[in-house]
PDB file of N, CA and C in Angstrom:
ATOM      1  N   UNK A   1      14.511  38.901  -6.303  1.00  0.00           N
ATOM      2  CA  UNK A   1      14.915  37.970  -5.273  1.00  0.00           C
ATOM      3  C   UNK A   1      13.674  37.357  -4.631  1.00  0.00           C
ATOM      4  N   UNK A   2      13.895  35.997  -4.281  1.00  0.00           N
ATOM      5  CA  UNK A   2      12.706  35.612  -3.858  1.00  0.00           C
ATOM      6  C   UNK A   2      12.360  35.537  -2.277  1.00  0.00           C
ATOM      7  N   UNK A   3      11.236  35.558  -1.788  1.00  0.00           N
ATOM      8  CA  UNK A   3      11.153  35.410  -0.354  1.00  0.00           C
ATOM      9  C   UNK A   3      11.534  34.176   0.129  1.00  0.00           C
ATOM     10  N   UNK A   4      11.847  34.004   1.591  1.00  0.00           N
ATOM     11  CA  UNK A   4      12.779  33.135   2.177  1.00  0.00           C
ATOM     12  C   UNK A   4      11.406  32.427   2.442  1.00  0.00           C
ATOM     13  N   UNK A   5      11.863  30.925   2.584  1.00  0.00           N
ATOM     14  CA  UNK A   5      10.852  30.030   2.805  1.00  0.00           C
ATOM     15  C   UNK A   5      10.052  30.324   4.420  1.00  0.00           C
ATOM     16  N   UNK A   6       9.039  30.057   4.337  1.00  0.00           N
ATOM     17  CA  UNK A   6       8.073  30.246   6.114  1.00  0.00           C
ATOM     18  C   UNK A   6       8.759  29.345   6.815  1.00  0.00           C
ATOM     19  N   UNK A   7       9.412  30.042   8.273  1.00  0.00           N
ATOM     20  CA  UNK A   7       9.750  29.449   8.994  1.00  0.00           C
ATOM     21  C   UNK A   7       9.027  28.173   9.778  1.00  0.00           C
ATOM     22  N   UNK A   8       9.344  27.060   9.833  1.00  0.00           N
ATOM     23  CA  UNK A   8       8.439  25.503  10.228  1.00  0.00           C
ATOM     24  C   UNK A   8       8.329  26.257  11.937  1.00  0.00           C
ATOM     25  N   UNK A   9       7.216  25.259  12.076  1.00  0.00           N
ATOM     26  CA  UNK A   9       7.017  25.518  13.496  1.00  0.00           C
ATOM     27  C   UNK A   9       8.122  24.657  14.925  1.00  0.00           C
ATOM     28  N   UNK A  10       8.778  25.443  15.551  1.00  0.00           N
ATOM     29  CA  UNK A  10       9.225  25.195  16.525  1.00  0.00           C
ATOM     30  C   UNK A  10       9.334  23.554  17.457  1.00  0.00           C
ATOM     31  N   UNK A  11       7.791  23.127  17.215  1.00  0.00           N
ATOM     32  CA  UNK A  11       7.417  22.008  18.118  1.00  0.00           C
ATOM     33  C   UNK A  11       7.511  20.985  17.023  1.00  0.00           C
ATOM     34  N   UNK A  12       8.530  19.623  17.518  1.00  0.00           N
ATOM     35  CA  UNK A  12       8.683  18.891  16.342  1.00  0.00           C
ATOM     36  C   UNK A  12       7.064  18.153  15.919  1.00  0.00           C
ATOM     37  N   UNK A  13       6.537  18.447  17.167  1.00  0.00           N
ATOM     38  CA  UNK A  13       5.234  17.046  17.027  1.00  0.00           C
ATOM     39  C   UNK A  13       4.383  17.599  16.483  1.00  0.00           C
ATOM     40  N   UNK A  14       4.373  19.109  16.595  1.00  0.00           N
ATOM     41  CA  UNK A  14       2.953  19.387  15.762  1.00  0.00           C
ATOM     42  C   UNK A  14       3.269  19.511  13.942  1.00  0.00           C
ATOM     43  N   UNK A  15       4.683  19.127  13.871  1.00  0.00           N
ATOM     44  CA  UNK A  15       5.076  19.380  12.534  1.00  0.00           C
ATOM     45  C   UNK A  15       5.308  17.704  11.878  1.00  0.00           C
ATOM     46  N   UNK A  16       6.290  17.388  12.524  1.00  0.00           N
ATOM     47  CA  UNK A  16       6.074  15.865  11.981  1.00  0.00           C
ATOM     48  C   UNK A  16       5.068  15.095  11.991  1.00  0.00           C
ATOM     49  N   UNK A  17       4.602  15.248  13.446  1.00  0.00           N
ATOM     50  CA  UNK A  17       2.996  13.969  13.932  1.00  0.00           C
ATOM     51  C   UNK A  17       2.322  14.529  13.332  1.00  0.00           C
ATOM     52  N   UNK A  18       2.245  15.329  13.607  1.00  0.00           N
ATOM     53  CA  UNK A  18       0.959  16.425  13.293  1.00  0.00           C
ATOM     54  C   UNK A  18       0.018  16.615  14.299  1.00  0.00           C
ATOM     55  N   UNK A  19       0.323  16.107  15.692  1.00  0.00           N
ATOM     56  CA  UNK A  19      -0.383  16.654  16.640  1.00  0.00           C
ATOM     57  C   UNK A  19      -0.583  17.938  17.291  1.00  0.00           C
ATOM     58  N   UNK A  20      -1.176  18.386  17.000  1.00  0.00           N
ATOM     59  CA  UNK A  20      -2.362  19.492  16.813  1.00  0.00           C
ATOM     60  C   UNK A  20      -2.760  19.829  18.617  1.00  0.00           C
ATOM     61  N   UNK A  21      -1.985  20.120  19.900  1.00  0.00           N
ATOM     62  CA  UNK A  21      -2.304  19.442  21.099  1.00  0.00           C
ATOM     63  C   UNK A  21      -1.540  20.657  21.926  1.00  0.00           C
ATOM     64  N   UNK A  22      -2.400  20.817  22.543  1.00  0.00           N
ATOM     65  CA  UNK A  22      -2.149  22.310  23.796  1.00  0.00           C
ATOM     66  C   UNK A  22      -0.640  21.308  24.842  1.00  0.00           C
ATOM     67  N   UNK A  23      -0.166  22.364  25.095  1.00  0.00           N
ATOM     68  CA  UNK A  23       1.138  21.553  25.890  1.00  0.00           C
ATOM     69  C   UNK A  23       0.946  20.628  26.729  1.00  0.00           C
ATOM     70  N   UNK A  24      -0.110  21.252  27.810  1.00  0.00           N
ATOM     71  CA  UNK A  24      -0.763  20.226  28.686  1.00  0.00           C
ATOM     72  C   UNK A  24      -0.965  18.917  28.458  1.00  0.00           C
ATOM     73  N   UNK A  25      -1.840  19.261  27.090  1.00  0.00           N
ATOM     74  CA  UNK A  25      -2.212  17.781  26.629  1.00  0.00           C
ATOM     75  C   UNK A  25      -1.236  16.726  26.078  1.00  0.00           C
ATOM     76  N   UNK A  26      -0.194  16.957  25.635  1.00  0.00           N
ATOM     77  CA  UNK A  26       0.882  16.818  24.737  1.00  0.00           C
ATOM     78  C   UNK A  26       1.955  16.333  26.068  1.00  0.00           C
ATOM     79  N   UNK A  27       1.997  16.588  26.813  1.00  0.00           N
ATOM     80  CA  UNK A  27       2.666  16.207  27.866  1.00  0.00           C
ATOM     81  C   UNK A  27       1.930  14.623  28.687  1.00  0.00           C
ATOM     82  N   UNK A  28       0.670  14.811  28.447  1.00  0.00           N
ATOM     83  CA  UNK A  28       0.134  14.326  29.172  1.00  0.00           C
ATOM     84  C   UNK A  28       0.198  12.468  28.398  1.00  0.00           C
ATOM     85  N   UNK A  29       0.010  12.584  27.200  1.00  0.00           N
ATOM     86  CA  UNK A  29       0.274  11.644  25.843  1.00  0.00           C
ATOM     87  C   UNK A  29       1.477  11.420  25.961  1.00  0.00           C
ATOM     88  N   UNK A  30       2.933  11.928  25.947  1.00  0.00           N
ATOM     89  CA  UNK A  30       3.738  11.497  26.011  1.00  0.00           C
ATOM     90  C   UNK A  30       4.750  10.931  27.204  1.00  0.00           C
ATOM     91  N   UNK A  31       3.700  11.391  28.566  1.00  0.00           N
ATOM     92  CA  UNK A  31       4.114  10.516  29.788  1.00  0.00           C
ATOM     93  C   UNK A  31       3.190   9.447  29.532  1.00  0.00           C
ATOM     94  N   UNK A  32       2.307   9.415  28.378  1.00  0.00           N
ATOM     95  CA  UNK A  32       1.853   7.804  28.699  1.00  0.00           C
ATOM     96  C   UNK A  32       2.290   7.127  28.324  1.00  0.00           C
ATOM     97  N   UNK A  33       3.166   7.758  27.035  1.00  0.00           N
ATOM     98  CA  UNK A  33       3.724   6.113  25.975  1.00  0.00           C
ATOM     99  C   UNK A  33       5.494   6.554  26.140  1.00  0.00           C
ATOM    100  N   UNK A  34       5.445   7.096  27.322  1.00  0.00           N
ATOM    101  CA  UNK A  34       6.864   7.253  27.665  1.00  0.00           C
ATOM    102  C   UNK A  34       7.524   5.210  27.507  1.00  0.00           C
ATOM    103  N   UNK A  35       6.484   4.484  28.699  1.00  0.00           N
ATOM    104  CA  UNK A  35       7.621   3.027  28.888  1.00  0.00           C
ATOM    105  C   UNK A  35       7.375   2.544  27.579  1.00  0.00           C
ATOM    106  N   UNK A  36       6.503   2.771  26.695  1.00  0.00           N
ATOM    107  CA  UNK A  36       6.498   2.297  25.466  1.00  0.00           C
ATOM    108  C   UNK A  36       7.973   2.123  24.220  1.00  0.00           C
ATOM    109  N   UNK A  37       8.027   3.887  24.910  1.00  0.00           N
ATOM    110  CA  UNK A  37       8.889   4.260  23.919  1.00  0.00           C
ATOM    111  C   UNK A  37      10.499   3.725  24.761  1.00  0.00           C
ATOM    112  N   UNK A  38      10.475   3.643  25.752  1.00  0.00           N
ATOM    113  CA  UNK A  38      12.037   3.492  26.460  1.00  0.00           C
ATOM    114  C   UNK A  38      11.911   1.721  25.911  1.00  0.00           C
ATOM    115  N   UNK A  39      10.930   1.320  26.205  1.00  0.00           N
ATOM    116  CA  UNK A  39      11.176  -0.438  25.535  1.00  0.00           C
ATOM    117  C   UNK A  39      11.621  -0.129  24.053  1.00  0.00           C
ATOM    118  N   UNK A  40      10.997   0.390  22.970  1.00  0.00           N
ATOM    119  CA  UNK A  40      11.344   0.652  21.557  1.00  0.00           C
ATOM    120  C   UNK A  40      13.123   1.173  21.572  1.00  0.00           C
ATOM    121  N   UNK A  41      12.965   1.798  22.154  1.00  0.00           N
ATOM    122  CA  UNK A  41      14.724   2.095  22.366  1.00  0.00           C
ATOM    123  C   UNK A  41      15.459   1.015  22.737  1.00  0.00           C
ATOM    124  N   UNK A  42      15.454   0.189  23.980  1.00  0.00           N
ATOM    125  CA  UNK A  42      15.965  -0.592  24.413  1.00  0.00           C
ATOM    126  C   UNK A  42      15.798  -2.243  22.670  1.00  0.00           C
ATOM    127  N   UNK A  43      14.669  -1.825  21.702  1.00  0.00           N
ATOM    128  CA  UNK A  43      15.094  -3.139  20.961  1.00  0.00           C
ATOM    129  C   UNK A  43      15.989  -2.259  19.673  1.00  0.00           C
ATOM    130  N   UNK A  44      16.003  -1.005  20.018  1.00  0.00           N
ATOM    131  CA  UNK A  44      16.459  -0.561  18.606  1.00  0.00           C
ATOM    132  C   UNK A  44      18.201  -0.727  18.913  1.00  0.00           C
ATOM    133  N   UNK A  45      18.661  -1.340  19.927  1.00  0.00           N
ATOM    134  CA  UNK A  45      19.804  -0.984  20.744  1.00  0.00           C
ATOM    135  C   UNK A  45      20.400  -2.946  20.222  1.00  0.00           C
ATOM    136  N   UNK A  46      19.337  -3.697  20.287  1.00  0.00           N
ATOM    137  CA  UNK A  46      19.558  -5.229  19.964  1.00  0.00           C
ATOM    138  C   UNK A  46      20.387  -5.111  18.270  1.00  0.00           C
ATOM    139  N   UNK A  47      21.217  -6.168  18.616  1.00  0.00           N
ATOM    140  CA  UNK A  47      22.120  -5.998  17.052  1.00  0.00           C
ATOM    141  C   UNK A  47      21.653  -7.735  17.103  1.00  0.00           C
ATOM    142  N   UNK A  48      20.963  -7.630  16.177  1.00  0.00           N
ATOM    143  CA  UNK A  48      19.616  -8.678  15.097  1.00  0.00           C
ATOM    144  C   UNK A  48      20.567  -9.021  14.190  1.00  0.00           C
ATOM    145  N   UNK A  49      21.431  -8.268  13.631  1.00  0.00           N
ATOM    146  CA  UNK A  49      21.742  -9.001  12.045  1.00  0.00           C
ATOM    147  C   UNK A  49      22.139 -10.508  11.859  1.00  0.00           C
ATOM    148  N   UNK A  50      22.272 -11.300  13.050  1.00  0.00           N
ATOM    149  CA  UNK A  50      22.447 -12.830  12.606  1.00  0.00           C
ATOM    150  C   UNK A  50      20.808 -13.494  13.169  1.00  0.00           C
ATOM    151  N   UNK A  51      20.118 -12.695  13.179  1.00  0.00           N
ATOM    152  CA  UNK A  51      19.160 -13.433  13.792  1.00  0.00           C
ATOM    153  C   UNK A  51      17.886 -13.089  12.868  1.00  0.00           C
ATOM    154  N   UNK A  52      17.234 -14.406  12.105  1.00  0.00           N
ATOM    155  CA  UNK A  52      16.442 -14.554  11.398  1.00  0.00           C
ATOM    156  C   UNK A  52      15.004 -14.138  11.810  1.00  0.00           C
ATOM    157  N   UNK A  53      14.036 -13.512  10.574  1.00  0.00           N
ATOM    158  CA  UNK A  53      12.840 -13.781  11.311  1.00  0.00           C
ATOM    159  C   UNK A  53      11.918 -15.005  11.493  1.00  0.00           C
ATOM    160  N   UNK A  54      10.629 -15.248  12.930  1.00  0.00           N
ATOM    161  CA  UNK A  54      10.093 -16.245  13.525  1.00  0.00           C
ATOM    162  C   UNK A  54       9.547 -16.443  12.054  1.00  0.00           C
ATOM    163  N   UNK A  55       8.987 -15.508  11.615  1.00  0.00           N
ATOM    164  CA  UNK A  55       8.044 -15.795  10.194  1.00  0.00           C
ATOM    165  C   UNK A  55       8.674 -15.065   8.521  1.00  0.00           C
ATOM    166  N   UNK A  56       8.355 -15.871   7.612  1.00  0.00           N
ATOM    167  CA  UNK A  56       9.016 -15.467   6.578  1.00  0.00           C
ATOM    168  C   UNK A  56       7.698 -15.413   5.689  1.00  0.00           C
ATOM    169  N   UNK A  57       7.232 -14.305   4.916  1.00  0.00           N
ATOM    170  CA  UNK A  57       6.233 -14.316   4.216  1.00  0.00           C
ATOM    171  C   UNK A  57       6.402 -15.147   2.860  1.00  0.00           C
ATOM    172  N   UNK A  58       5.811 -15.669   2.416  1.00  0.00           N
ATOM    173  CA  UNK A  58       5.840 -16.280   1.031  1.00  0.00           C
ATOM    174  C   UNK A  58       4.611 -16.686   0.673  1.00  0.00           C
ATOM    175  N   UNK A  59       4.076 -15.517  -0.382  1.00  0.00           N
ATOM    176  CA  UNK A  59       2.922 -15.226  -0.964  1.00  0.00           C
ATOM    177  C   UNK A  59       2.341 -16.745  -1.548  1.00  0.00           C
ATOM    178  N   UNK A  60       3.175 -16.862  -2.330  1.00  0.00           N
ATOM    179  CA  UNK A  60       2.849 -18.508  -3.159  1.00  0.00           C
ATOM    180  C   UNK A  60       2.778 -19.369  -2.428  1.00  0.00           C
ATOM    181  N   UNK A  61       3.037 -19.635  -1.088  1.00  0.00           N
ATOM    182  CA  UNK A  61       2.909 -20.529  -0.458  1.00  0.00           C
ATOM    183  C   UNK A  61       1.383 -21.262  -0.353  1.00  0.00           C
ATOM    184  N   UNK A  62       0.635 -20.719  -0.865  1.00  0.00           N
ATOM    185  CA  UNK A  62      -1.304 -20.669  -0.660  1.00  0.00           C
ATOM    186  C   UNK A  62      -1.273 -21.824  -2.122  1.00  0.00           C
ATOM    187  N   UNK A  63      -0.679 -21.440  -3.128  1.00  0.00           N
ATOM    188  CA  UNK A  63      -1.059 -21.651  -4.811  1.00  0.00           C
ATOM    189  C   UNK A  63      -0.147 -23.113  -4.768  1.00  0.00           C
ATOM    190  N   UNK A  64       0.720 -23.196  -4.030  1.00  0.00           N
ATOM    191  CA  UNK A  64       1.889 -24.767  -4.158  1.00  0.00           C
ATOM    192  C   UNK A  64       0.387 -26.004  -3.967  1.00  0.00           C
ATOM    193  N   UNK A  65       1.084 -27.035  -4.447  1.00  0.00           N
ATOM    194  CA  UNK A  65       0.277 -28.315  -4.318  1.00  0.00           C
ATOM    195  C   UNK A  65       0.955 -28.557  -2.890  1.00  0.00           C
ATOM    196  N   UNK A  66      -0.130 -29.292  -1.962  1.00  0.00           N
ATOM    197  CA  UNK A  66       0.673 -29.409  -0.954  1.00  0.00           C
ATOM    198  C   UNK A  66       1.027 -31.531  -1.485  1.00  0.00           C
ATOM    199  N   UNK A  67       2.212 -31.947  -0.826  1.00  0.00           N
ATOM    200  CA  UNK A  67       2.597 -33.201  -1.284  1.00  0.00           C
ATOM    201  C   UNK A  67       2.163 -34.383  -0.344  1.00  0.00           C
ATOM    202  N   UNK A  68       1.707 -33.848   0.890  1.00  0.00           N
ATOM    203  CA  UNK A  68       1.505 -35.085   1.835  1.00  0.00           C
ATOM    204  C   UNK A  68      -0.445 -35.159   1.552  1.00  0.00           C
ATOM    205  N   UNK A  69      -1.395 -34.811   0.537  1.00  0.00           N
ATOM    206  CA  UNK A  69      -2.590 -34.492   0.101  1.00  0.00           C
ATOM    207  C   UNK A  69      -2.603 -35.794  -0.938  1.00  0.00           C
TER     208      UNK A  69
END
C-alpha cells in the first residue's frame, strides 16, 4: 500500500502565490492591495458579453499595403 500524499500547507498564499511571508507581513500586503482587489471584484461582477473590446489585435495589420500611400 502506498503512502498517502503530504498534506499541502494550510495557508492558501504560501501554496498558490507562493508567498513565503511571516503573518505580520502577509497581512500587512494584503491590507494594501485590499481597494485593489475590491475594484477587481466589483469589474468581475460587470456582464461585458455585448460589449466589444476598445482594441482588437491584428498582427498583419503592420504587413497590409496601406491604400491612402
Amino acid at each position: 500500500m502506498s503512502e498517502p500524499e503530504p498534506r499541502r500547507e494550510l495557508n492558501p498564499y504560501r501554496h498558490i502565490l507562493g508567498l513565503d511571508l511571516p503573518p505580520e507581513r502577509l497581512s500587512e500586503v494584503l491590507q494594501a492591495f485590499r481597494a485593489v482587489l475590491d475594484e477587481v471584484e466589483k469589474l468581475r461582477q460587470l456582464d461585458l458579453t455585448e460589449i466589444h473590446p476598445a482594441i482588437i489585435f491584428e498582427p498583419t495589420a503592420a504587413y497590409r499595403k496601406r491604400s491612402d500611400v
